[in-house]
Protein backbone atom coordinates (compact mmCIF):
# COMPACT_ATOMS: atom_id res chain seq x y z
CA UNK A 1 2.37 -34.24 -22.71
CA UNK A 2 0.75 -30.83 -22.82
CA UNK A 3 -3.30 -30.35 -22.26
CA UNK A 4 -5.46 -29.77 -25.02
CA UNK A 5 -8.55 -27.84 -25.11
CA UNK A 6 -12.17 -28.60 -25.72
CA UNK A 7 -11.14 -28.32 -29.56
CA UNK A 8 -8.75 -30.72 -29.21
CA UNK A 9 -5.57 -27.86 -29.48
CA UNK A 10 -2.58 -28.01 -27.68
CA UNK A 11 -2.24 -25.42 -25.16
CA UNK A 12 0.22 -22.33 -24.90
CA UNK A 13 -0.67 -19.71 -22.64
CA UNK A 14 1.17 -16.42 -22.45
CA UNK A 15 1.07 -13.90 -19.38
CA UNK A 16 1.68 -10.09 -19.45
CA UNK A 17 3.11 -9.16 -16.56
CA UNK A 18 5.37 -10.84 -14.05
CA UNK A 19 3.91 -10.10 -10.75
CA UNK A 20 2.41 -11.93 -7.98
CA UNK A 21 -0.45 -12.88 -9.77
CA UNK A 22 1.55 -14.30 -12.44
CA UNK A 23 3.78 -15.96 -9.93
CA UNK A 24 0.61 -17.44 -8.90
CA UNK A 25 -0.93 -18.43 -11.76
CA UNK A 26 2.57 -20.28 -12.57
CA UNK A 27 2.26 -22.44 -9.06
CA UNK A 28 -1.02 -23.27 -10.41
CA UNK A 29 -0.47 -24.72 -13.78
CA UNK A 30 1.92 -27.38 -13.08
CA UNK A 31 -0.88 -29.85 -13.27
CA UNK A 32 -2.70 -28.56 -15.62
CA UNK A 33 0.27 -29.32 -18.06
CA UNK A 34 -0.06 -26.03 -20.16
CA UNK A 35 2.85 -24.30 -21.65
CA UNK A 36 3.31 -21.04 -20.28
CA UNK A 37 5.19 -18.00 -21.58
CA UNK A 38 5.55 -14.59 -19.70
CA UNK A 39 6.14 -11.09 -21.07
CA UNK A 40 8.01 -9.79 -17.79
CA UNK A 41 9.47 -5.96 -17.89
CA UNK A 42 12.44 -7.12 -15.84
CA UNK A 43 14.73 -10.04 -15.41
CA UNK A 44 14.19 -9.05 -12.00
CA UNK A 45 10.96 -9.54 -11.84
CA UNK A 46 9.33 -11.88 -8.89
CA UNK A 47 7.74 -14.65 -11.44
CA UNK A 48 10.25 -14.89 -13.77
CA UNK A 49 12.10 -17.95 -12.75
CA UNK A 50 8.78 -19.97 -12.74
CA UNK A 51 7.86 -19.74 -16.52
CA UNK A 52 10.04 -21.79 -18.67
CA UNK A 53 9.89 -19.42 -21.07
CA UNK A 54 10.33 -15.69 -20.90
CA UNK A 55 10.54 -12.54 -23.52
CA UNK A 56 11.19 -9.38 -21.88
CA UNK A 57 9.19 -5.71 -22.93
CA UNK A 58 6.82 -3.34 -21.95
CA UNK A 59 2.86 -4.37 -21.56
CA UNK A 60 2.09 -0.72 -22.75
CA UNK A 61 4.57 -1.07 -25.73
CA UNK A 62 2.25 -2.34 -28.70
CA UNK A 63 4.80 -4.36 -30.61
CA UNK A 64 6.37 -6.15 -28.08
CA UNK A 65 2.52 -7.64 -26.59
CA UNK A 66 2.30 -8.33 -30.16
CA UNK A 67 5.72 -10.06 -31.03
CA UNK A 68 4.99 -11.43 -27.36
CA UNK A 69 1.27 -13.26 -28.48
CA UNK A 70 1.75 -13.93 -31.95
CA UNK A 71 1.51 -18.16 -32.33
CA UNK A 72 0.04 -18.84 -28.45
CA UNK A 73 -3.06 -20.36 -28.22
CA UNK A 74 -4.31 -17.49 -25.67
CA UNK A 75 -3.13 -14.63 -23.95
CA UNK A 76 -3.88 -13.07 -20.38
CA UNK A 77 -2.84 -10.81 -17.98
CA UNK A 78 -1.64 -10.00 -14.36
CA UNK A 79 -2.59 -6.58 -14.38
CA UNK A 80 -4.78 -3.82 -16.50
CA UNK A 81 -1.75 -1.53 -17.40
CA UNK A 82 -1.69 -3.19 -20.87
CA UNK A 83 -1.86 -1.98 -24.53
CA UNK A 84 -5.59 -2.26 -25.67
CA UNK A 85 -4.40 -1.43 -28.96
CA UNK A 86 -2.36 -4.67 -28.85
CA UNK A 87 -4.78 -7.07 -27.47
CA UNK A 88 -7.06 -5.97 -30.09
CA UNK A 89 -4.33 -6.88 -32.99
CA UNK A 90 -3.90 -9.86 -31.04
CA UNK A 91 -7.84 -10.87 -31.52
CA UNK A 92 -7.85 -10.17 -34.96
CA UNK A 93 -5.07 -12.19 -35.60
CA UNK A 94 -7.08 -15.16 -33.76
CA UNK A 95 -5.25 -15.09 -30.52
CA UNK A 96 -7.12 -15.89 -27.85
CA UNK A 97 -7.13 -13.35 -25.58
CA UNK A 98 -8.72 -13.25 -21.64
CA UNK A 99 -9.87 -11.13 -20.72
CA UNK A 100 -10.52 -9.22 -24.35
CA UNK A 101 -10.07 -6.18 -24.83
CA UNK A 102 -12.82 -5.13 -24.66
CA UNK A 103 -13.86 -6.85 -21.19
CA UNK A 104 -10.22 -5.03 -19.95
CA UNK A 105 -11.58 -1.57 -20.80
CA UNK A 106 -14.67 -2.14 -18.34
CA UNK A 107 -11.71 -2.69 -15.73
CA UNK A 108 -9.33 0.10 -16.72
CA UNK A 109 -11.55 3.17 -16.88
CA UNK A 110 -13.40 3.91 -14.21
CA UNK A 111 -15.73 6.82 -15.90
CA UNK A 112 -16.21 4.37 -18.70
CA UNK A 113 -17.09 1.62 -16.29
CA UNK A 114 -19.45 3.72 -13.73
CA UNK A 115 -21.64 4.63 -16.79
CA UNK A 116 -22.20 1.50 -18.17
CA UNK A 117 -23.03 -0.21 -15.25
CA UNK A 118 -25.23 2.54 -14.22
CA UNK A 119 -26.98 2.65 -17.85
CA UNK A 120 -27.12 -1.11 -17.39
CA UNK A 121 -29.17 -0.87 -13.71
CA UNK A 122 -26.44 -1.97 -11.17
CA UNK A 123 -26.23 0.34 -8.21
CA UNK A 124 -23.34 2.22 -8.39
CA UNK A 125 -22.27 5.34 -5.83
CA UNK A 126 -23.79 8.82 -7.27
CA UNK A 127 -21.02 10.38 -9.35
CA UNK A 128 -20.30 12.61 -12.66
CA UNK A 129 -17.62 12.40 -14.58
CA UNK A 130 -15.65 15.73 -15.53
CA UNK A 131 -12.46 16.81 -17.79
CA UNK A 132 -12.38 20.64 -17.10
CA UNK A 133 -12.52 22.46 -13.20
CA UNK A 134 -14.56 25.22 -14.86
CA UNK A 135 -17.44 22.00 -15.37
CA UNK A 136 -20.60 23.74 -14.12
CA UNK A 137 -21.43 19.63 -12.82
CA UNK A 138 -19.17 19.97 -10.06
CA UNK A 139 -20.72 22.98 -8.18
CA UNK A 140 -24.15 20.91 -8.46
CA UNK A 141 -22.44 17.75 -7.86
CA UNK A 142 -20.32 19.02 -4.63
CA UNK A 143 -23.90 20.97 -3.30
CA UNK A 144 -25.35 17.81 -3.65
CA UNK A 145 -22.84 16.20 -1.13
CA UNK A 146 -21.67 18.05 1.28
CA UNK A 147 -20.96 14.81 3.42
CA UNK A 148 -17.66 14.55 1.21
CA UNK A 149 -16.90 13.04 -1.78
CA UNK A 150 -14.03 10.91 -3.57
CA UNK A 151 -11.95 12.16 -6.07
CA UNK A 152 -10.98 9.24 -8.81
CA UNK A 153 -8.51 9.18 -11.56
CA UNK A 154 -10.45 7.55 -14.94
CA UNK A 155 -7.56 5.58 -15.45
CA UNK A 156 -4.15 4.45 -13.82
CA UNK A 157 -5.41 4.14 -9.99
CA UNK A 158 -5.17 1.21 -7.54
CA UNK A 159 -3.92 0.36 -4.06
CA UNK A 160 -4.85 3.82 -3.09
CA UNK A 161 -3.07 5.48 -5.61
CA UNK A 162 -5.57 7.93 -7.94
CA UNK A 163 -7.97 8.07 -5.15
CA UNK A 164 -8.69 10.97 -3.09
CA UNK A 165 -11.39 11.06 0.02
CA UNK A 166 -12.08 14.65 0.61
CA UNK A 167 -14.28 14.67 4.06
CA UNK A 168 -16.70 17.01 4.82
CA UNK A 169 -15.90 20.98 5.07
CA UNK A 170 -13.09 20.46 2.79
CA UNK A 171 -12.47 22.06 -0.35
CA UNK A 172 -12.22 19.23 -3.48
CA UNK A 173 -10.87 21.64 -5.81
CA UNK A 174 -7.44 21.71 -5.41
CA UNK A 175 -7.67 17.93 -5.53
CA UNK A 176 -9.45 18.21 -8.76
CA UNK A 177 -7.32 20.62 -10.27
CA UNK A 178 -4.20 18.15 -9.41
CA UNK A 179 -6.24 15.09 -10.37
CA UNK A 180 -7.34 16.39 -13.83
CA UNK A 181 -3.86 16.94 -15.02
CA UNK A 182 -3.42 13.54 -15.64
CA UNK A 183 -6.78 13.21 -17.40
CA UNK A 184 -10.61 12.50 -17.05
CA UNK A 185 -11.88 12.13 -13.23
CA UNK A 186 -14.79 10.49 -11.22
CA UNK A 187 -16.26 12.44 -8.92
CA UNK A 188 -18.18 10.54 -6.22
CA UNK A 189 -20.58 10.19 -3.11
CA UNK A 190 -18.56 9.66 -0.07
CA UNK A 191 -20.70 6.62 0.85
CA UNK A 192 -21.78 5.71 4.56
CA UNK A 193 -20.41 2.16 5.17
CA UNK A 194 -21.25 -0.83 7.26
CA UNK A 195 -17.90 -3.09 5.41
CA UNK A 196 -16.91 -4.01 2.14
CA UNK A 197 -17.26 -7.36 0.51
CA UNK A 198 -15.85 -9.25 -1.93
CA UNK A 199 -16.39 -12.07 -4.74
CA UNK A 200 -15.10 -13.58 -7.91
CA UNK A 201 -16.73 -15.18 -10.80
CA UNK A 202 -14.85 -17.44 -13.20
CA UNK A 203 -16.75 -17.78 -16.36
CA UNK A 204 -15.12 -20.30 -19.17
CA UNK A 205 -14.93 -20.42 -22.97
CA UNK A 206 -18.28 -21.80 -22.75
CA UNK A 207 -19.96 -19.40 -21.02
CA UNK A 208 -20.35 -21.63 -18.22
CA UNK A 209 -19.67 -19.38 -14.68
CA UNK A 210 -18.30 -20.27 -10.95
CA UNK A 211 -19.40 -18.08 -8.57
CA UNK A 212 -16.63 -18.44 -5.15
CA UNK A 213 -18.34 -17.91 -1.63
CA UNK A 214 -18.56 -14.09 -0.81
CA UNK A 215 -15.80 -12.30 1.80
CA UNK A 216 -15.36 -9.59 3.98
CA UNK A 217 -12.38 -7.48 3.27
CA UNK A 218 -10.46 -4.93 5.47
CA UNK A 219 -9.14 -1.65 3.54
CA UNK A 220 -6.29 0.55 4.78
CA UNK A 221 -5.28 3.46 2.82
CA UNK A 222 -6.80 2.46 0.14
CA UNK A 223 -4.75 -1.04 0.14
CA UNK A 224 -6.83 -4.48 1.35
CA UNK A 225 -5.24 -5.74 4.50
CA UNK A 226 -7.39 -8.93 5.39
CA UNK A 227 -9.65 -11.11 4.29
CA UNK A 228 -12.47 -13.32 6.09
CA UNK A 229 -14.51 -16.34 5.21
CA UNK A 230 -17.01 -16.70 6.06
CA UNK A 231 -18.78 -13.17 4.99
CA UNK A 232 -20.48 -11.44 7.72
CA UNK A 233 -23.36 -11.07 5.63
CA UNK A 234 -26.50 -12.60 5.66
CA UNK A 235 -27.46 -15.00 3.17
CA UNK A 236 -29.94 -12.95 1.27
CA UNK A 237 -26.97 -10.51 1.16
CA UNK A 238 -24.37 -13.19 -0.11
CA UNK A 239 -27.12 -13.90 -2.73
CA UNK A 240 -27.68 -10.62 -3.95
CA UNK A 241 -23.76 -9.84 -3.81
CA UNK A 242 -23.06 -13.17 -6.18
CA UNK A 243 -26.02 -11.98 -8.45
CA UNK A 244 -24.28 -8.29 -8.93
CA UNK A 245 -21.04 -10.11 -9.36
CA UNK A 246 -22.60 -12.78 -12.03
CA UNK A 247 -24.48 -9.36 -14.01
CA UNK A 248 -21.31 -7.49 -14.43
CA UNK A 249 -19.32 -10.47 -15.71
CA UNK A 250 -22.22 -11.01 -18.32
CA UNK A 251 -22.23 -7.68 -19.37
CA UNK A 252 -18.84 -7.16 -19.80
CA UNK A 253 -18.48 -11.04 -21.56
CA UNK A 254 -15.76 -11.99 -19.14
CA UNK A 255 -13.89 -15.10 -19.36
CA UNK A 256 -11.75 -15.64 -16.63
CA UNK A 257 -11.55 -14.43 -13.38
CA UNK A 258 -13.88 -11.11 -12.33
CA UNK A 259 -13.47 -9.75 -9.33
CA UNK A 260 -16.14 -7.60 -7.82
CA UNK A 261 -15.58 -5.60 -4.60
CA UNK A 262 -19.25 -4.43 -3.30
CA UNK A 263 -19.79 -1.60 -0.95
CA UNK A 264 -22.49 -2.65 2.24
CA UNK A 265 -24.52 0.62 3.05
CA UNK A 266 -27.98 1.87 4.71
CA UNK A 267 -28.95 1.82 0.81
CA UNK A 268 -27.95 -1.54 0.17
CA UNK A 269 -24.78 -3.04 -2.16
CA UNK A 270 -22.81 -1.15 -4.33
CA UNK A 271 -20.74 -1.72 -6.61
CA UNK A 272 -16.98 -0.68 -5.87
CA UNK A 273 -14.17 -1.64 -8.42
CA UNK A 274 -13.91 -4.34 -10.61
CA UNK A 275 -11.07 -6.28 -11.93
CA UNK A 276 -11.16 -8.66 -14.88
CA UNK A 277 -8.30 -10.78 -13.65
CA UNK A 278 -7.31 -12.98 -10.47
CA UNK A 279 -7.39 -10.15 -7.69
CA UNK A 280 -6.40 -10.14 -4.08
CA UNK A 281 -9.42 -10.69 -2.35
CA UNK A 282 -9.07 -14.09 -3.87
CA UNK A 283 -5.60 -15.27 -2.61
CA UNK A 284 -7.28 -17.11 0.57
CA UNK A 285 -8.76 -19.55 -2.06
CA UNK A 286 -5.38 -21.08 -2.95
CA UNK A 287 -5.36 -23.46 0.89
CA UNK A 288 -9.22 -22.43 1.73
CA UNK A 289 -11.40 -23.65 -1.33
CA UNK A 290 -11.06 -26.96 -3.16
CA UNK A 291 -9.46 -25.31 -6.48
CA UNK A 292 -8.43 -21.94 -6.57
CA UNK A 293 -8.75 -18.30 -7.91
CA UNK A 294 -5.48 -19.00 -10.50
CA UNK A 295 -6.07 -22.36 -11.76
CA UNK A 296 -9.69 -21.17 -12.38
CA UNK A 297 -8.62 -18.66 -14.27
CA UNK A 298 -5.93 -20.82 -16.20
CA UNK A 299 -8.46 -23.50 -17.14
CA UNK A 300 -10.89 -20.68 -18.01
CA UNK A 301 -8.26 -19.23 -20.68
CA UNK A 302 -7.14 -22.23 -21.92
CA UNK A 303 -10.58 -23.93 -22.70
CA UNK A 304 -10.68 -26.36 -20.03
CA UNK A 305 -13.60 -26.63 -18.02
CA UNK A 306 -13.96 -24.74 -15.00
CA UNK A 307 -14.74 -26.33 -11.26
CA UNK A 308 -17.01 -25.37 -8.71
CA UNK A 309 -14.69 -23.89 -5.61
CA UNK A 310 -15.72 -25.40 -2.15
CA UNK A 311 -14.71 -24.17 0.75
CA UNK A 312 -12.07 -26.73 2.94
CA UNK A 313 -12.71 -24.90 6.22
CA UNK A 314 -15.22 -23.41 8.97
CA UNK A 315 -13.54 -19.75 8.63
CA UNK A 316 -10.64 -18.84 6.69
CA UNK A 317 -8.37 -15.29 6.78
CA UNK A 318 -5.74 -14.35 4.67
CA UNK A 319 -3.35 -11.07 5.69
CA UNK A 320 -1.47 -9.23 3.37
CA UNK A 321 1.95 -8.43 4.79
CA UNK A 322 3.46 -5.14 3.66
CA UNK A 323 6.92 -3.50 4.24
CA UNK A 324 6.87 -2.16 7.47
CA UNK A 325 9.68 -0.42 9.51
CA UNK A 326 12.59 -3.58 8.86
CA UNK A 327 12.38 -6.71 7.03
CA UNK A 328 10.67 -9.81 9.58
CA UNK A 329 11.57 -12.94 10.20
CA UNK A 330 10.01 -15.10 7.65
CA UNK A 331 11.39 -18.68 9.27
CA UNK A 332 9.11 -17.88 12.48
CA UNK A 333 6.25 -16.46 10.75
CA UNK A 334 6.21 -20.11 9.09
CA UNK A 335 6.67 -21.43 12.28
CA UNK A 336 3.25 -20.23 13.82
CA UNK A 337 0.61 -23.32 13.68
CA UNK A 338 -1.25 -23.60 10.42
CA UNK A 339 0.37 -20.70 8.70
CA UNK A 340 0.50 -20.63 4.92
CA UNK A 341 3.32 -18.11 4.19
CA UNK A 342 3.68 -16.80 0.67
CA UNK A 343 6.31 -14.83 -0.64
CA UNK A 344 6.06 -12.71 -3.74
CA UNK A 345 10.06 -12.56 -3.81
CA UNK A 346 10.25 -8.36 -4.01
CA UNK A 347 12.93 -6.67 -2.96
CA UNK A 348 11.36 -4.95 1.04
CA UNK A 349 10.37 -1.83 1.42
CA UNK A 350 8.18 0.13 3.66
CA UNK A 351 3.98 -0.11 2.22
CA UNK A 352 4.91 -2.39 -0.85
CA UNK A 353 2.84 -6.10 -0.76
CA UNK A 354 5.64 -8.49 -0.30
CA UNK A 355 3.29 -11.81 0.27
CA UNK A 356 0.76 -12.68 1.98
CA UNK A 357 -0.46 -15.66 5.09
CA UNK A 358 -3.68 -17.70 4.97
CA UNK A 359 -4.69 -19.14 7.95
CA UNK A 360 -7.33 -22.01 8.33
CA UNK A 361 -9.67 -23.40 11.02
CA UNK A 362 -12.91 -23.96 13.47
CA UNK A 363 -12.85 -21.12 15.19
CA UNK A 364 -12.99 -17.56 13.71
CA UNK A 365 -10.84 -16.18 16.45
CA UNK A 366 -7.98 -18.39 16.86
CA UNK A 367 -7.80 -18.45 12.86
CA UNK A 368 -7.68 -14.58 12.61
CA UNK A 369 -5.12 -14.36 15.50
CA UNK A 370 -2.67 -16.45 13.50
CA UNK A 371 -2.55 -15.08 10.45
CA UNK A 372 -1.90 -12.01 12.07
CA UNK A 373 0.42 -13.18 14.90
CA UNK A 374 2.82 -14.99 11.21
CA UNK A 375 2.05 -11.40 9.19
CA UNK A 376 3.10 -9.03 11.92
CA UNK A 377 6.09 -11.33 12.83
CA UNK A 378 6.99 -10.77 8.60
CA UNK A 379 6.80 -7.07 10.16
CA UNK A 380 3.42 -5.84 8.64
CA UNK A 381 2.08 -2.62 10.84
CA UNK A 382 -0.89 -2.93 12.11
């Protein structure tokens, strides 16, 4: 019999997008006995032979996520490339939808989301947003910095893609020129670094909030490679880190899963990027925390209550493995002690995330080594 809700509603939940995440979210709901739909672009698409029902369309074509939402209880998504317009019909129409629209704007414009959280007191890198090269606030901005800066794209950027570090003694404006074809950019401080951290919140319905224990994460290229729990910070730190996290998912009214990833400088934290959805700094919670980042976010949708996540082990590390040179061998990378392999089910190539391996134990090295001794033997470069 399906679940019903706090008001006592059966529960259908449709996903936009048929990803990972919503590959995910689908291992997830089983006992949570929702019905799930999924608006996937492709038959081909990796989670579309886990929901038991499926419409096919594009999440940036504005009648489909309608036709899509119409008569579900609530509505949610996999990724930010969605139709605002449509979510917004989808509200008004009394859809449930998580995160709103309005929370999914904070997440999918990046000039729009440095300046509120900046007007709202969270520590943010110096930057200035600009639409035209002949913008006398560059030639300040780049005199300013001459330790380099970071070229953004407002919207459309991730894994890398939209972002441009431009070191010291090099000339941003060719980057800018390229960049603001496409439309608005962030300019930014290139920021001195000690690591980069990590943390979700999952607020419910309610209002009431989860806050999961704080990582360390590992970028390459723009593109997270690892993961570690415990963070290396120290507990002042993980305090003030959960306390950023907690302010931007009240100011933004997020239900669901928010992702916060934090910068660690000289200066203190600052805030990175922020996604209003289950993210990838979050996968190690599926084995290493007593519920994870998807269900979370499922029961948070739906109207269930949300549980506090506990961690099941000392130190826990989870790997993405990307295309590298040939396809691995995926029954040995199972075969290493302890390893949690997860396929996404994507067709290999070279740099795309195919899955990732979580690793668990009591000592921080031996766990580490085997997540990367099962990702590497998948073929990810190191």
């Amino acid at each position: 019999m399906p679940a019903a809700n706090d008001l006592g509603n059966s529960l259908s939940v449709g996903v936009i997008g048929a990803g990972q995440l919503a590959l995910m979210m689908a291992e997830s709901a089983e006992p949570l006995g929702l019905e799930l739909s999924l608006l996937a672009s492709s038959a081909d698409d990796s989670a579309v032979a886990l929901f038991p029902a499926v419409s096919f369309g594009r999440a940036l074509d504005e009648a489909a996520v309608v036709a899509f939402g119409a008569g579900l209880s609530a509505v949610t998504v996999d990724h930010e490339v969605v139709s605002l317009e449509a979510l917004q019909r989808l509200e008004a129409s009394g859809v449930y939808v998580a995160p709103s629209s309005e929370s999914l704007l904070f997440a999918v414009d990046k000039a729009f989301q440095r300046t509120r959280a900046q007007a709202a007191g969270i520590a943010v890198p110096d930057f200035v947003v600009v639409s035209d090269i002949a913008d006398p606030a560059i030639e300040s901005f780049l005199a300013q910095h001459p330790e380099g800066v970071v070229v953004k794209s407002a919207r459309g950027g991730y894994d890398g893609r939209g972002v441009q570090v431009i070191p010291r003694g090099v000339d941003p404006r060719p980057a800018l020129t390229n960049f603001l074809g496409a439309g608005t950019v962030v300019l930014e401080a290139k920021v001195d670094l000690f690591s980069e951290v990590a943390v979700l919140v999952v607020t419910g319905r309610n209002g009431h909030a989860v806050c999961y224990p704080v990582v360390d994460t590992v970028q390459r290229d723009g593109i997270c490679v690892e993961v570690n729990y415990p963070s290396s910070l120290s507990d002042e730190q993980v305090l003030s880190a959960q306390k950023l996290a907690a302010t931007v998912a009240s100011m933004v009214g997020a239900v669901g899963v928010l992702a916060v990833e934090i910068f660690v400088t000289p200066e203190g934290l600052l805030l990175n990027e922020v996604a209003t959805r289950p993210h990838n700094s979050g996968h190690w919670t599926i084995e290493g925390t007593s519920v994870s980042q998807f269900e979370n976010h499922l029961r948070a949708v739906a109207g269930l209550a949300v549980l506090e996540p506990q961690p099941v082990a000392p130190f826990v590390t989870m790997v993405n493995v990307l295309g590298g040179d040939a396809p691995g061998d995926a029954k040995a990378a199972r075969a290493v002690p302890g390893a949690h392999v997860h396929d996404y089910g994507k067709e290999w190539r070279p740099g795309r995330k195919l899955g990732h391996v979580t690793t668990l134990g009591d000592n921080k090295e031996d766990v580490l080594e085997r997540a990367w001794h099962s990702a590497l033997i998948l073929g990810t470069p190191r």
